[in-house]
N, C-alpha and C. Protein backbone atom coordinates (compact mmCIF):
# COMPACT_ATOMS: atom_id res chain seq x y z
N UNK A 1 17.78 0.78 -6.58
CA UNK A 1 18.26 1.16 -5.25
C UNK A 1 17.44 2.32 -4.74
N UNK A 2 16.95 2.29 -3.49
CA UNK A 2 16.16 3.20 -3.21
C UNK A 2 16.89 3.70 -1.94
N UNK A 3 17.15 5.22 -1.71
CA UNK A 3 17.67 5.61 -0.63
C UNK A 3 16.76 5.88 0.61
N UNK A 4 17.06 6.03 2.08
CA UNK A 4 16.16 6.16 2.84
C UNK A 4 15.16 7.03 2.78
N UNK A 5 14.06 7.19 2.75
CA UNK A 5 12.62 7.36 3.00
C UNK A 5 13.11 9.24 3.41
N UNK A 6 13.49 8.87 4.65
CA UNK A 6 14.15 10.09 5.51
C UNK A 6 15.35 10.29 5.84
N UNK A 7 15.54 10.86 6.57
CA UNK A 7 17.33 11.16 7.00
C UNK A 7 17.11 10.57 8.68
N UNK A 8 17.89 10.29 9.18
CA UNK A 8 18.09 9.64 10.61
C UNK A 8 18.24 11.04 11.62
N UNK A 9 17.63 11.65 11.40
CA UNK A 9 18.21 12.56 12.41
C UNK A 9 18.19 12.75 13.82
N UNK A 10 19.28 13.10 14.35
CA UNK A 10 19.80 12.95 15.67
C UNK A 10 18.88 13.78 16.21
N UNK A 11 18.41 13.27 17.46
CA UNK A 11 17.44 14.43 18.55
C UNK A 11 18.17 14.99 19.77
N UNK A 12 17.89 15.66 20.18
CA UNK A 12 18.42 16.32 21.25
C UNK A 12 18.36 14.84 22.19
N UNK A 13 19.31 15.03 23.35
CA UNK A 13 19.21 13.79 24.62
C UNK A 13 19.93 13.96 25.54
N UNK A 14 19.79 13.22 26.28
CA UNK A 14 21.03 13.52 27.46
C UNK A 14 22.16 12.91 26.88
N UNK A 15 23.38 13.61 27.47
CA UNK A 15 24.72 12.28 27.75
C UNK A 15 24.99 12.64 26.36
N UNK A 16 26.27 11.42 26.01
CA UNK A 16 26.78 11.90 24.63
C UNK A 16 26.39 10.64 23.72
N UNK A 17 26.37 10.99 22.49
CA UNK A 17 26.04 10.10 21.34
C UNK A 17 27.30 9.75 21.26
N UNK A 18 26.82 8.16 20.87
CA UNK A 18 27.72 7.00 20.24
C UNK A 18 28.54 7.85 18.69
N UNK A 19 29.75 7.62 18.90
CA UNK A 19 30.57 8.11 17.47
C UNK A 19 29.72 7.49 16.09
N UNK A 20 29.39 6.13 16.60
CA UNK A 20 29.45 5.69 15.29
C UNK A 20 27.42 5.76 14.86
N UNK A 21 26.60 6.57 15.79
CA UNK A 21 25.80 6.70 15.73
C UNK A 21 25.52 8.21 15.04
N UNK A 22 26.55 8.98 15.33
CA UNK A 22 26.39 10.20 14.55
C UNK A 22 27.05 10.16 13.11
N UNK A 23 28.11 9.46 13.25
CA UNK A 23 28.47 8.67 11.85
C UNK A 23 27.62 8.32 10.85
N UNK A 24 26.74 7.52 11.22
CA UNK A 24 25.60 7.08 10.34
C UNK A 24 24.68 8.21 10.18
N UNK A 25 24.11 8.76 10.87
CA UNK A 25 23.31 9.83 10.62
C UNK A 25 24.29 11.54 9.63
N UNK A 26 25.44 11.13 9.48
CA UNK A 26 25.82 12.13 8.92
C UNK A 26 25.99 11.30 7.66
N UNK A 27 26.41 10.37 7.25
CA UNK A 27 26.68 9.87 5.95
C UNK A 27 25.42 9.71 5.33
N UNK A 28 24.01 9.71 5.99
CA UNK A 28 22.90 9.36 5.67
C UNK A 28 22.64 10.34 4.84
N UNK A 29 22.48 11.70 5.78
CA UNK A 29 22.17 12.80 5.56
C UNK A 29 23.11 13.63 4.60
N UNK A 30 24.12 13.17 4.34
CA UNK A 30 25.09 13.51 3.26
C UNK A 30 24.60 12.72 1.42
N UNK A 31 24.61 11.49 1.98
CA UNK A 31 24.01 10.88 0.68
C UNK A 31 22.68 11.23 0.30
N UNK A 32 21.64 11.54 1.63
CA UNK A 32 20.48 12.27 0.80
C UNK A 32 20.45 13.36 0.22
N UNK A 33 21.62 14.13 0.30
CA UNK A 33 21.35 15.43 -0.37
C UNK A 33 22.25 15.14 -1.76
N UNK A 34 23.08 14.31 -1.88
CA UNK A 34 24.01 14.19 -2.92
C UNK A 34 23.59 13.87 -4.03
N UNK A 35 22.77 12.78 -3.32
CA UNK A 35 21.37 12.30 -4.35
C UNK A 35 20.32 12.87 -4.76
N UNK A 36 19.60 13.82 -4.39
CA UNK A 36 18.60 14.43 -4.35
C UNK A 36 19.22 15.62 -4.98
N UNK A 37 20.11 16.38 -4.63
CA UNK A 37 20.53 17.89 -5.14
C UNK A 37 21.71 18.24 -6.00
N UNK A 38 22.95 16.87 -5.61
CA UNK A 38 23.82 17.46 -6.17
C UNK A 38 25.28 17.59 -5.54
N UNK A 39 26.62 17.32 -5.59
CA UNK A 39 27.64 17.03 -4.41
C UNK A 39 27.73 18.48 -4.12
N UNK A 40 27.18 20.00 -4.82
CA UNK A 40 27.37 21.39 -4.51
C UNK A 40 26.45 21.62 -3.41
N UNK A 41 25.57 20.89 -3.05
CA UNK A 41 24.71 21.00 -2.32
C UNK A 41 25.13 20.22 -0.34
N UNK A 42 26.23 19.20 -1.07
CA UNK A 42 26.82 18.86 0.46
C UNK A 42 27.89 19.39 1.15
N UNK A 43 26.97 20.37 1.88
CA UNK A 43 28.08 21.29 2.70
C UNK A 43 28.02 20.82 3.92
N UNK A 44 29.26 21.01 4.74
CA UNK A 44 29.35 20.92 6.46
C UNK A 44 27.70 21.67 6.90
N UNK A 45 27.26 22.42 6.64
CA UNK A 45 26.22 23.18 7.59
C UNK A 45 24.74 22.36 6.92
N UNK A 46 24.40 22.35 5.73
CA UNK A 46 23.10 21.70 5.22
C UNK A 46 23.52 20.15 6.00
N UNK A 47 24.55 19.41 6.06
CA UNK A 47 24.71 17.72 6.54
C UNK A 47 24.22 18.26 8.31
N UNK A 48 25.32 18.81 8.79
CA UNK A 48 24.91 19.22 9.94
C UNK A 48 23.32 19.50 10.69
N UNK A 49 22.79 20.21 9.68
CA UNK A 49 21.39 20.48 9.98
C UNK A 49 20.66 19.16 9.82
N UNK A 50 20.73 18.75 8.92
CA UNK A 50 19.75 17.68 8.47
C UNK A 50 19.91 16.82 9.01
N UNK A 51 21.52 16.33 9.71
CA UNK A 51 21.58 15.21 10.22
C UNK A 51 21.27 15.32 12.19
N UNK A 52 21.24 16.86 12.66
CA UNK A 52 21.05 16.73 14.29
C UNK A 52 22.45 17.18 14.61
N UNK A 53 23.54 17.08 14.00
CA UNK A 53 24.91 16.77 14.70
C UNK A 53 25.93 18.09 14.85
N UNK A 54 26.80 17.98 15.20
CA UNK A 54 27.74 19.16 15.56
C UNK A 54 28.23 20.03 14.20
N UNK A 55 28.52 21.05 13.59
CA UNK A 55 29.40 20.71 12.62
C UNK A 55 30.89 21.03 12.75
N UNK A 56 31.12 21.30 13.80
CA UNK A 56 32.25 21.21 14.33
C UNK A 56 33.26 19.94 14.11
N UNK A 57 32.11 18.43 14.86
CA UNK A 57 32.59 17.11 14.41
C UNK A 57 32.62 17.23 13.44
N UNK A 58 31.83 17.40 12.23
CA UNK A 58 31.88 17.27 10.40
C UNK A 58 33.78 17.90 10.59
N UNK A 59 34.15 18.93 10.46
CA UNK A 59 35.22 19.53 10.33
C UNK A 59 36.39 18.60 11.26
N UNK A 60 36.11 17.82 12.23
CA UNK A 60 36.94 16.65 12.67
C UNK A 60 37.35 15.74 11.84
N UNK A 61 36.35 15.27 11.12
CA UNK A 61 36.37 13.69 10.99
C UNK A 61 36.27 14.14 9.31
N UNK A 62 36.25 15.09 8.54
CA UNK A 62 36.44 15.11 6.89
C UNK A 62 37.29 16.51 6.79
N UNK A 63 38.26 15.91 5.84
CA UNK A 63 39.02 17.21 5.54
C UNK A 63 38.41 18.64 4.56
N UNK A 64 37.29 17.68 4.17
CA UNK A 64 36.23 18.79 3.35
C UNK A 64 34.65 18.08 2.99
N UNK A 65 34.14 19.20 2.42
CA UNK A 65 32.70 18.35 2.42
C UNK A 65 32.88 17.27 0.69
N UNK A 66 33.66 17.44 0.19
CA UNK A 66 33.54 16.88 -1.23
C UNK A 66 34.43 15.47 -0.38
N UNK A 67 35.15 15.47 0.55
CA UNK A 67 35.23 14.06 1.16
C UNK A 67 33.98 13.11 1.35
N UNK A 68 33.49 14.41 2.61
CA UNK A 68 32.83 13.57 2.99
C UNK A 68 31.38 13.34 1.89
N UNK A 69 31.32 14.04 0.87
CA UNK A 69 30.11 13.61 -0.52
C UNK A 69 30.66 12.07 -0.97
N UNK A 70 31.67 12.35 -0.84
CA UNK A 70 32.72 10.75 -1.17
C UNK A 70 32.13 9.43 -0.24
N UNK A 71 32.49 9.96 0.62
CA UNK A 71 32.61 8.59 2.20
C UNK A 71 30.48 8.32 1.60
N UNK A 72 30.05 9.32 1.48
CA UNK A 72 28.29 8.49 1.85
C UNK A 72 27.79 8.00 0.93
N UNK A 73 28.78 8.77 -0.64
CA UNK A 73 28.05 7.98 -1.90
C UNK A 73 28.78 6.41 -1.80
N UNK A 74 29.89 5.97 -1.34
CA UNK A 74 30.33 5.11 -1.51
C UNK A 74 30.03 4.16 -0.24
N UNK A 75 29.70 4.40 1.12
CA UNK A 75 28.92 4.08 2.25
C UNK A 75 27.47 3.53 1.44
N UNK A 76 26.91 4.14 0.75
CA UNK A 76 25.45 3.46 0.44
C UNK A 76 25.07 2.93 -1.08
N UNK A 77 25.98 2.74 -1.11
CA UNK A 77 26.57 2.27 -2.92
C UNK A 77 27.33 0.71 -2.87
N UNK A 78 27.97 0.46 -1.77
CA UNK A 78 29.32 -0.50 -1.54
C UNK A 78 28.72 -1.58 -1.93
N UNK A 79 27.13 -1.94 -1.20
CA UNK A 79 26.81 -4.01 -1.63
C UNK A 79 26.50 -3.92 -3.22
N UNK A 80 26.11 -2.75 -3.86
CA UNK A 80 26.23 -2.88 -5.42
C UNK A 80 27.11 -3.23 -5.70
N UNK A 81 28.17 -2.79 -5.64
CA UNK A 81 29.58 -2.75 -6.11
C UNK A 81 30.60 -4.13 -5.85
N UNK A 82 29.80 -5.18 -5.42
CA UNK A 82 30.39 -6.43 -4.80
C UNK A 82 30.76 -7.15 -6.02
N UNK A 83 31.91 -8.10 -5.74
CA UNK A 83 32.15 -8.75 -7.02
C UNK A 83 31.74 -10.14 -6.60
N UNK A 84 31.02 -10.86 -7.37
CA UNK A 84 30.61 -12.13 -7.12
C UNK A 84 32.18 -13.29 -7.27
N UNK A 85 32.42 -14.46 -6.89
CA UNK A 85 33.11 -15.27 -7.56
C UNK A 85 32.51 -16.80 -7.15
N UNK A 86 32.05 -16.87 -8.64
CA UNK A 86 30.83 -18.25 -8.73
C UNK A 86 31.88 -19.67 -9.41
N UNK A 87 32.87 -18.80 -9.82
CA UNK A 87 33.72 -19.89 -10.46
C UNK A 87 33.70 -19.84 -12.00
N UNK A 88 32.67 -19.49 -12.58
CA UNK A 88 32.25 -19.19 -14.11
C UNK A 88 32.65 -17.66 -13.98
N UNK A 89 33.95 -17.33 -14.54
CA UNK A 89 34.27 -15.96 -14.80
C UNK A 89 33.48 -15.33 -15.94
N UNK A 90 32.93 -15.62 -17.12
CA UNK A 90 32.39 -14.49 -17.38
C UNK A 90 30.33 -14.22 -17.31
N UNK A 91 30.36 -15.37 -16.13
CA UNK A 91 29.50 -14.64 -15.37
C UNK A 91 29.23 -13.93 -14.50
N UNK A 92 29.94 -14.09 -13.75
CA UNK A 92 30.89 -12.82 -12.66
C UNK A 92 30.90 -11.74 -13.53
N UNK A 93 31.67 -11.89 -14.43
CA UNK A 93 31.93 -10.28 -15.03
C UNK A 93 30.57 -9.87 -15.47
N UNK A 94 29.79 -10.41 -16.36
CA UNK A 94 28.35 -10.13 -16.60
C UNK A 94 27.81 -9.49 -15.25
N UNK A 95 27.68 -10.09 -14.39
CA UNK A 95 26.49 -10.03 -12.62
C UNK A 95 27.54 -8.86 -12.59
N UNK A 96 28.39 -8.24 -12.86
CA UNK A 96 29.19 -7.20 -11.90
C UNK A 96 28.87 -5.94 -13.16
N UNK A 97 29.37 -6.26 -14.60
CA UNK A 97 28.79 -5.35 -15.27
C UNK A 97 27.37 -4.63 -15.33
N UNK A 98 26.49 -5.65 -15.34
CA UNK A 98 25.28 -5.40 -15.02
C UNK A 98 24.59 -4.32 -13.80
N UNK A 99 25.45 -4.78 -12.68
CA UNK A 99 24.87 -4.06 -11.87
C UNK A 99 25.98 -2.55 -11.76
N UNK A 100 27.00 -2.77 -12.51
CA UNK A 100 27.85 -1.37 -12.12
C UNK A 100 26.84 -0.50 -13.35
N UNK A 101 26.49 -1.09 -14.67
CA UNK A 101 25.78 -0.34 -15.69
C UNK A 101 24.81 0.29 -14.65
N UNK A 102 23.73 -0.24 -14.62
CA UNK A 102 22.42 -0.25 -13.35
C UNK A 102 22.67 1.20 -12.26
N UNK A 103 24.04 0.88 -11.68
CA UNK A 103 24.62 2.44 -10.50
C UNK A 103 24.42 3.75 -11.54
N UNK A 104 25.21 3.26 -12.63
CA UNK A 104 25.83 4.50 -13.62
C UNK A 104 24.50 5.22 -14.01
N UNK A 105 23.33 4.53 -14.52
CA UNK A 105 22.21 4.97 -15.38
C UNK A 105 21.63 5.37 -14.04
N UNK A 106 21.53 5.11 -12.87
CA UNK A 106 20.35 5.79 -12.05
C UNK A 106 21.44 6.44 -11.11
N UNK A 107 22.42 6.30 -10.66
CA UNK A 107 23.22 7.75 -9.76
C UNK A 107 24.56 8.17 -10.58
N UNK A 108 24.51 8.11 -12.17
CA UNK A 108 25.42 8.80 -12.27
C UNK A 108 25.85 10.10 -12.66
N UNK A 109 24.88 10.99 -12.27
CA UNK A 109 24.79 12.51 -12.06
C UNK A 109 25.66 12.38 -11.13
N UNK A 110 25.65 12.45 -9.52
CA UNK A 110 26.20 11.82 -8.70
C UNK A 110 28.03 11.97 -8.83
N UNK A 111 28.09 10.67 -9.54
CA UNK A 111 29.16 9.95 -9.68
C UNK A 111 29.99 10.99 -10.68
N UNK A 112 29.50 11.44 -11.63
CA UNK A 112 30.15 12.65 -12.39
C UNK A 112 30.83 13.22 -11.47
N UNK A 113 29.89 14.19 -11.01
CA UNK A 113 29.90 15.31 -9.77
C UNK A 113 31.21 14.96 -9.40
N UNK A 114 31.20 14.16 -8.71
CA UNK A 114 32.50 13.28 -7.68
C UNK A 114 33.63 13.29 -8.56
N UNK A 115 33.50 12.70 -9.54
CA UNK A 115 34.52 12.90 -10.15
C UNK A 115 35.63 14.03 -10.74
N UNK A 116 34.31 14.95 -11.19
CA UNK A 116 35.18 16.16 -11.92
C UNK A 116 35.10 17.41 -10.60
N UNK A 117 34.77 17.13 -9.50
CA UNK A 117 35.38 17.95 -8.22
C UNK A 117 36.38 17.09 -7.62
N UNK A 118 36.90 16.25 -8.02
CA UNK A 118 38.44 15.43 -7.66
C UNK A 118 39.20 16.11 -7.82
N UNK A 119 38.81 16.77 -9.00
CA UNK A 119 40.11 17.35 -10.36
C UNK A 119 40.54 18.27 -9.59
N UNK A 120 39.39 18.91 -8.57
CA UNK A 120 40.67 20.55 -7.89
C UNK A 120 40.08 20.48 -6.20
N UNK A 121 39.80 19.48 -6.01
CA UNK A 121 40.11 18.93 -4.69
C UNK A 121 41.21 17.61 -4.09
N UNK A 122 41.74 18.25 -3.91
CA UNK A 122 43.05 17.18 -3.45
C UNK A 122 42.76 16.03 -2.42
N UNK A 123 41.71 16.61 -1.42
CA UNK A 123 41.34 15.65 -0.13
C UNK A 123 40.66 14.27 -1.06
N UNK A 124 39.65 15.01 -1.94
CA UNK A 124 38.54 14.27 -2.51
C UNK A 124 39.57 13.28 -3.79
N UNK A 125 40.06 14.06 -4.12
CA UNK A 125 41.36 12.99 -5.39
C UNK A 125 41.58 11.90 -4.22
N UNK A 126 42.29 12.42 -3.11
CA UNK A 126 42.72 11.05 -2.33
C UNK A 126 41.83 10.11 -1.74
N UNK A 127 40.99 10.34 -1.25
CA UNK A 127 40.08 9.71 -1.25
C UNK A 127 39.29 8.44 -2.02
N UNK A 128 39.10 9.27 -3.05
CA UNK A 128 38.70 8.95 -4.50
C UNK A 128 39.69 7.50 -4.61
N UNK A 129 40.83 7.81 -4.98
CA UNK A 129 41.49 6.88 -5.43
C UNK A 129 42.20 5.61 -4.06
N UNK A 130 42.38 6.33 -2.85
CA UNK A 130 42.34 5.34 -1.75
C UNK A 130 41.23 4.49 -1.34
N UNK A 131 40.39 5.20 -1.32
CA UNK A 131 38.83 4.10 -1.00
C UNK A 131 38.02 3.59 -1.99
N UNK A 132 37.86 3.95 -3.53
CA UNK A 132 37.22 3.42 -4.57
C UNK A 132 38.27 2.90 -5.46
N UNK A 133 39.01 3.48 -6.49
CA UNK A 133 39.80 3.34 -7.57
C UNK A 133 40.60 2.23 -7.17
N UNK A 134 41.32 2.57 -6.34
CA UNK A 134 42.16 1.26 -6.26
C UNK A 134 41.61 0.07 -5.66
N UNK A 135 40.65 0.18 -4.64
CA UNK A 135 40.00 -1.28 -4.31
C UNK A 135 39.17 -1.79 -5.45
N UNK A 136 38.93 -1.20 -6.09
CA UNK A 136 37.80 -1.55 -7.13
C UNK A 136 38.59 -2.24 -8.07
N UNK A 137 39.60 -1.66 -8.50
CA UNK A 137 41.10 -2.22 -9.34
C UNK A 137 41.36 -3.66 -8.46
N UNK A 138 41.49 -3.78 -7.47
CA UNK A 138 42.25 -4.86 -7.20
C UNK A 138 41.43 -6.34 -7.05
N UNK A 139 39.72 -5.61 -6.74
CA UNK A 139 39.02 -6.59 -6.63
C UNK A 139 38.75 -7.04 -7.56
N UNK A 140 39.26 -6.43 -8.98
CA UNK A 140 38.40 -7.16 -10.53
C UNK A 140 40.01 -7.70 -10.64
N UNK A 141 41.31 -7.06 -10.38
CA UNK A 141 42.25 -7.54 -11.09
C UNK A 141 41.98 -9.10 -10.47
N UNK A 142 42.20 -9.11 -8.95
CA UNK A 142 42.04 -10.71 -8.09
C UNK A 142 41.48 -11.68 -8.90
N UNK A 143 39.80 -11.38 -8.92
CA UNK A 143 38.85 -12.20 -9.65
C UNK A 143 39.21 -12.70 -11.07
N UNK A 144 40.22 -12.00 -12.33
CA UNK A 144 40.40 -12.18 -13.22
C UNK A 144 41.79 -13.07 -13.50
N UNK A 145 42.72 -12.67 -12.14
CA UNK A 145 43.57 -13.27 -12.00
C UNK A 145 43.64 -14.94 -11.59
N UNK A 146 42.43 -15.23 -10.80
CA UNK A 146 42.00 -16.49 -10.35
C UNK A 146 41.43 -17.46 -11.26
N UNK A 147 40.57 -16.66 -12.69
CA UNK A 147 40.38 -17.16 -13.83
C UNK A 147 41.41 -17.71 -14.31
N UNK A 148 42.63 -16.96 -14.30
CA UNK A 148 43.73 -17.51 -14.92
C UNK A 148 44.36 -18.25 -14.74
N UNK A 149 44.90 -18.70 -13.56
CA UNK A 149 45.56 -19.36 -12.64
C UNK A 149 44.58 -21.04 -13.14
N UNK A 150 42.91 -20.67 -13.28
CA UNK A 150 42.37 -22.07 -13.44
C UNK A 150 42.50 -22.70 -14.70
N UNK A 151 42.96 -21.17 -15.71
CA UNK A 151 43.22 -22.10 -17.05
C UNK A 151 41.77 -21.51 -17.76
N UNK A 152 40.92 -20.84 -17.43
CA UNK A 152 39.61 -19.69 -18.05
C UNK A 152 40.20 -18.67 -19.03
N UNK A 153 41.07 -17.78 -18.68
CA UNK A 153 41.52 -17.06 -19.54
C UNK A 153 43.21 -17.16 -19.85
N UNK A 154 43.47 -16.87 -21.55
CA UNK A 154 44.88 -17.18 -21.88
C UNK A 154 45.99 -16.65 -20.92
N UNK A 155 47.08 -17.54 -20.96
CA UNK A 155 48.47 -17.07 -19.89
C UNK A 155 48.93 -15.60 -20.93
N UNK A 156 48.85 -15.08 -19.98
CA UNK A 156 50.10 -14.01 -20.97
C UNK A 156 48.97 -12.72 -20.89
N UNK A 157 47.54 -12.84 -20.57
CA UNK A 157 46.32 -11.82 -20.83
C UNK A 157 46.39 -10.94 -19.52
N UNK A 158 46.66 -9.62 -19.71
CA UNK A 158 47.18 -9.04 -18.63
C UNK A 158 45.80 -8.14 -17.99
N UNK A 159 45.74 -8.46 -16.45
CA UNK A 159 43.98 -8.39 -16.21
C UNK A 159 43.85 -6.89 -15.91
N UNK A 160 44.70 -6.21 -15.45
CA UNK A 160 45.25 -4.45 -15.24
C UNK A 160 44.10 -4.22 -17.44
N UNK A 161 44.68 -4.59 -17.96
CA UNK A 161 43.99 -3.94 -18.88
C UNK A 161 42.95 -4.38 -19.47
N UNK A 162 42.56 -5.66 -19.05
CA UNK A 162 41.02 -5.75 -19.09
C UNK A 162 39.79 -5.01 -18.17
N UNK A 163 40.64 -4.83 -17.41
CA UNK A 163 39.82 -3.77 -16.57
C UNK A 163 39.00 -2.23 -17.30
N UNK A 164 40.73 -2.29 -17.61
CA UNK A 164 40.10 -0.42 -18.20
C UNK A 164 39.31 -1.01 -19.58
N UNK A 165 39.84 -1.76 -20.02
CA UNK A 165 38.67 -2.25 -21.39
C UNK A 165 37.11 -2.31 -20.91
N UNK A 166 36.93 -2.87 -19.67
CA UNK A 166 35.43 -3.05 -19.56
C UNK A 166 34.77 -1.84 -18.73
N UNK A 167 36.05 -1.69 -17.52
CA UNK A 167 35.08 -0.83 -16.48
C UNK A 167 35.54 0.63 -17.13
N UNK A 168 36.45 1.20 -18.20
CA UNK A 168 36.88 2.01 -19.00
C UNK A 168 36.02 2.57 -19.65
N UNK A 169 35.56 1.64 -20.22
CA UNK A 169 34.07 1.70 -21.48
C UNK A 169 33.00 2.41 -21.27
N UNK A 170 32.48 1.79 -19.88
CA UNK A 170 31.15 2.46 -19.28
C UNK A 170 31.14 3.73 -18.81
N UNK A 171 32.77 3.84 -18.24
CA UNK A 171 32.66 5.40 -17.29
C UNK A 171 32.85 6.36 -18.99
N UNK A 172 33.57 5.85 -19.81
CA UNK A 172 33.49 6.89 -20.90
C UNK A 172 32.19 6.98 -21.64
N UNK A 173 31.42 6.18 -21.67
CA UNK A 173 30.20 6.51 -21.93
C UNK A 173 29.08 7.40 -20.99
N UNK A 174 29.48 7.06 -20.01
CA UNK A 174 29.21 7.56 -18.82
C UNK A 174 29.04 9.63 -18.71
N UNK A 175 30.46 9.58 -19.03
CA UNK A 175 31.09 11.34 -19.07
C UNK A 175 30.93 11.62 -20.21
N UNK A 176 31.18 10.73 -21.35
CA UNK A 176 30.96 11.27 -22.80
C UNK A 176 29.92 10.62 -23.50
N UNK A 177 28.74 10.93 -23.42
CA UNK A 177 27.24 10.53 -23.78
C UNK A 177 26.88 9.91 -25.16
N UNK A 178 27.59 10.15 -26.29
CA UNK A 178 27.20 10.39 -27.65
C UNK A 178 26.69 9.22 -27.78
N UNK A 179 26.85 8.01 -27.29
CA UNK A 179 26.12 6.46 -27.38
C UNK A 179 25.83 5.89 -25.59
N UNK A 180 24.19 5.55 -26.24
CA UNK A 180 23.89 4.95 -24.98
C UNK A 180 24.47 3.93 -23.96
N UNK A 181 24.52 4.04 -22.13
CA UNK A 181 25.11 2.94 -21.49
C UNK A 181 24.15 1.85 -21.41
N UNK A 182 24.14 0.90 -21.47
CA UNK A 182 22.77 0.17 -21.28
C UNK A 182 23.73 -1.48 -20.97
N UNK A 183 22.88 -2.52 -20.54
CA UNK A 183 23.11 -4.09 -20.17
C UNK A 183 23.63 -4.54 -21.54
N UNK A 184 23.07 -4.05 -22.51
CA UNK A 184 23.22 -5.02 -24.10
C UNK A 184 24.58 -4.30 -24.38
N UNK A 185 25.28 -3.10 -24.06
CA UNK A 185 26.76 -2.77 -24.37
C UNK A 185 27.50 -3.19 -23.08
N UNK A 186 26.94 -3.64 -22.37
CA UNK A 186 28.26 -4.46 -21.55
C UNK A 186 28.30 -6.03 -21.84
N UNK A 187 27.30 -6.41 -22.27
CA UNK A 187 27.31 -7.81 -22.87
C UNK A 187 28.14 -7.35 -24.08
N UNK A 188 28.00 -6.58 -25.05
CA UNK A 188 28.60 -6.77 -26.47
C UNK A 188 30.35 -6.73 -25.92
N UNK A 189 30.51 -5.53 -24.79
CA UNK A 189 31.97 -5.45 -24.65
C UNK A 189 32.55 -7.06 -23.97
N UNK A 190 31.70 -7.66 -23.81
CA UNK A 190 32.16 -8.95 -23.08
C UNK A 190 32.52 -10.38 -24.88
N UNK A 191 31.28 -10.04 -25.34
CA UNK A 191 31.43 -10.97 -26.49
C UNK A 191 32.97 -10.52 -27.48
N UNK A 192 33.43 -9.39 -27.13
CA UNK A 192 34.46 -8.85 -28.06
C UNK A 192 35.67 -9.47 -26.67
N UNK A 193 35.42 -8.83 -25.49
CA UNK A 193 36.91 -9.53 -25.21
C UNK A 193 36.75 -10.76 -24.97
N UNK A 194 35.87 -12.23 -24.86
CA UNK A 194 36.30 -13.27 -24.79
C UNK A 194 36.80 -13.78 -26.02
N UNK A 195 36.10 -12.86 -26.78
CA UNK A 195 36.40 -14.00 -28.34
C UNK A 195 38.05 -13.97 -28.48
N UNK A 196 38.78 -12.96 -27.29
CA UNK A 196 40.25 -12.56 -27.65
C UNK A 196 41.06 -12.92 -26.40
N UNK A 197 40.22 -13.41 -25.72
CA UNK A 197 40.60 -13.94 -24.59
C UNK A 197 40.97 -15.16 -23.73
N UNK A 198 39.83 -16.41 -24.30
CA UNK A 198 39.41 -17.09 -24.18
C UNK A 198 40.24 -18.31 -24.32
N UNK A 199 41.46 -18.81 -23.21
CA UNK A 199 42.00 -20.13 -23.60
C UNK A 199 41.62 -21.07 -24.22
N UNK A 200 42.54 -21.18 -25.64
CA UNK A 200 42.13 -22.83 -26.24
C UNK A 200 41.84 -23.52 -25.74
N UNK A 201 40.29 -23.78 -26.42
CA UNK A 201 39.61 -25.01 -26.06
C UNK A 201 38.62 -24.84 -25.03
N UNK A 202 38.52 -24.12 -24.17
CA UNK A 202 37.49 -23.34 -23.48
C UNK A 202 36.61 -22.42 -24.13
N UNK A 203 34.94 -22.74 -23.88
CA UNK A 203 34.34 -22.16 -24.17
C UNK A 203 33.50 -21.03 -23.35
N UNK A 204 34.22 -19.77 -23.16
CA UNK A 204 33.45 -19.36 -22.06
C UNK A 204 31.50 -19.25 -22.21
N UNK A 205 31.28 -19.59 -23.08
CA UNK A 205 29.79 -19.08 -23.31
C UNK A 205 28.92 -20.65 -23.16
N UNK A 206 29.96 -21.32 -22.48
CA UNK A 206 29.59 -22.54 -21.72
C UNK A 206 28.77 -23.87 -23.04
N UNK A 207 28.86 -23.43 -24.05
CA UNK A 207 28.43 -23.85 -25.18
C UNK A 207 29.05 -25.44 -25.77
C-alpha cells in the first residue's frame, strides 16, 4: 500500500470549499503524518497546516485529534480490510488473513499507536470500537455464519470465537512481539482451526 505521493492541499480561492472537499484533504493530510511520524504527531494545527484548511473546522467535525488519527487511518486502510465471499470459506478467511497480516507488518506502528491512546482517550475508545471493532466483528461473524448455515462449518461452532482465535492471534503478536507475524502463521492458525472445525465429511482443503 502506498500512501499519496503528497498531501492535497487546499489553496487559497474564492467562495467557499465543498465540505467534503476539505474532508478529504484533512483525512489525507492526517494519514500522512500518522504514517510518516506517528498518531503524537497528528495534531489539529500540523493537519490544519498541511492540509490548507481552517482549524477551527478540525475542532467542529472531531472531538479530538486521536479521533480524527482514527477517521484517516481507517479512511485509507478500509479496501484492505474487505472481506471477500467466494463461497469457499476458508479461502475467504486465507484472502482476508493474508491481507490483514500484510496491514499489521507494514502500518502496524500506526495501529499500536491507535490503540494504546484508546486506553485514555474516551472520544478515540468510541470511535475505535463504533467504526472498526465492531464492524470488523460483524463482517467476519456474517461471513462465518453463512458458512454455516451451508453446512462448511460444524452446527454448534460459535463464530464470535473464532474470530478472536484468528483475528486475536495476529493483534497479540502484533503488541506482543516474542514470535514473528508473517502469511505462514495465519495459514498454520487456519490448519489448527479447521481440523476442529470442519463438518463431517467436508473437506475444507478441497482435497
Amino acid at each position: 500500500m502506498r500512501m499519496n505521493e503528497s498531501t492535497p492541499r487546499l489553496e487559497p480561492g474564492r467562495g467557499r470549499r465543498r465540505a467534503a472537499e476539505v474532508r478529504r484533504a484533512t483525512l489525507t493530510a492526517a494519514a500522512d503524518l500518522l504514517f510518516a511520524e506517528g498518531i503524537r504527531h497528528v495534531t489539529f494545527e500540523k493537519v490544519a497546516t498541511r492540509a490548507g484548511v481552517s482549524k477551527m473546522t478540525l475542532y467542529k467535525w472531531w472531538p479530538s485529534p486521536g479521533s480524527l488519527a482514527f477517521e484517516a487511518y481507517f479512511d485509507a486502510l478500509e479496501p484492505v480490510l474487505a472481506f471477500p465471499d467466494t463461497g469457499d470459506i476458508r479461502a475467504d478467511l486465507t484472502a482476508q488473513l493474508h491481507a490483514f497480516v500484510g496491514l499489521l507488518r507494514e502500518r502496524g506502528t500506526a495501529i499500536a499507536e491507535i490503540i494504546g491512546a484508546a486506553q485514555s482517550d474516551p472520544e478515540l475508545a468510541g470511535a475505535l470500537a463504533d467504526r472498526y471493532v465492531r464492524p470488523r466483528r460483524r463482517l467476519a461473524v456474517d461471513r462465518l455464519s453463512r458458512a454455516q448455515r451451508a453446512g462448511l462449518i460444524r452446527a454448534g461452532t460459535d463464530p464470535e470465537t473464532i474470530v478472536d482465535q484468528l483475528w486475536g492471534a495476529c493483534y497479540h503478536r502484533l503488541l506482543m512481539p516474542a514470535q514473528p507475524l508473517t502469511t505462514d502463521f495465519a495459514d498454520r492458525l487456519l490448519d489448527n482451526l479447521f481440523g476442529g472445525i470442519a463438518a463431517p465429511g467436508h473437506d475444507p482443503a478441497g482435497g
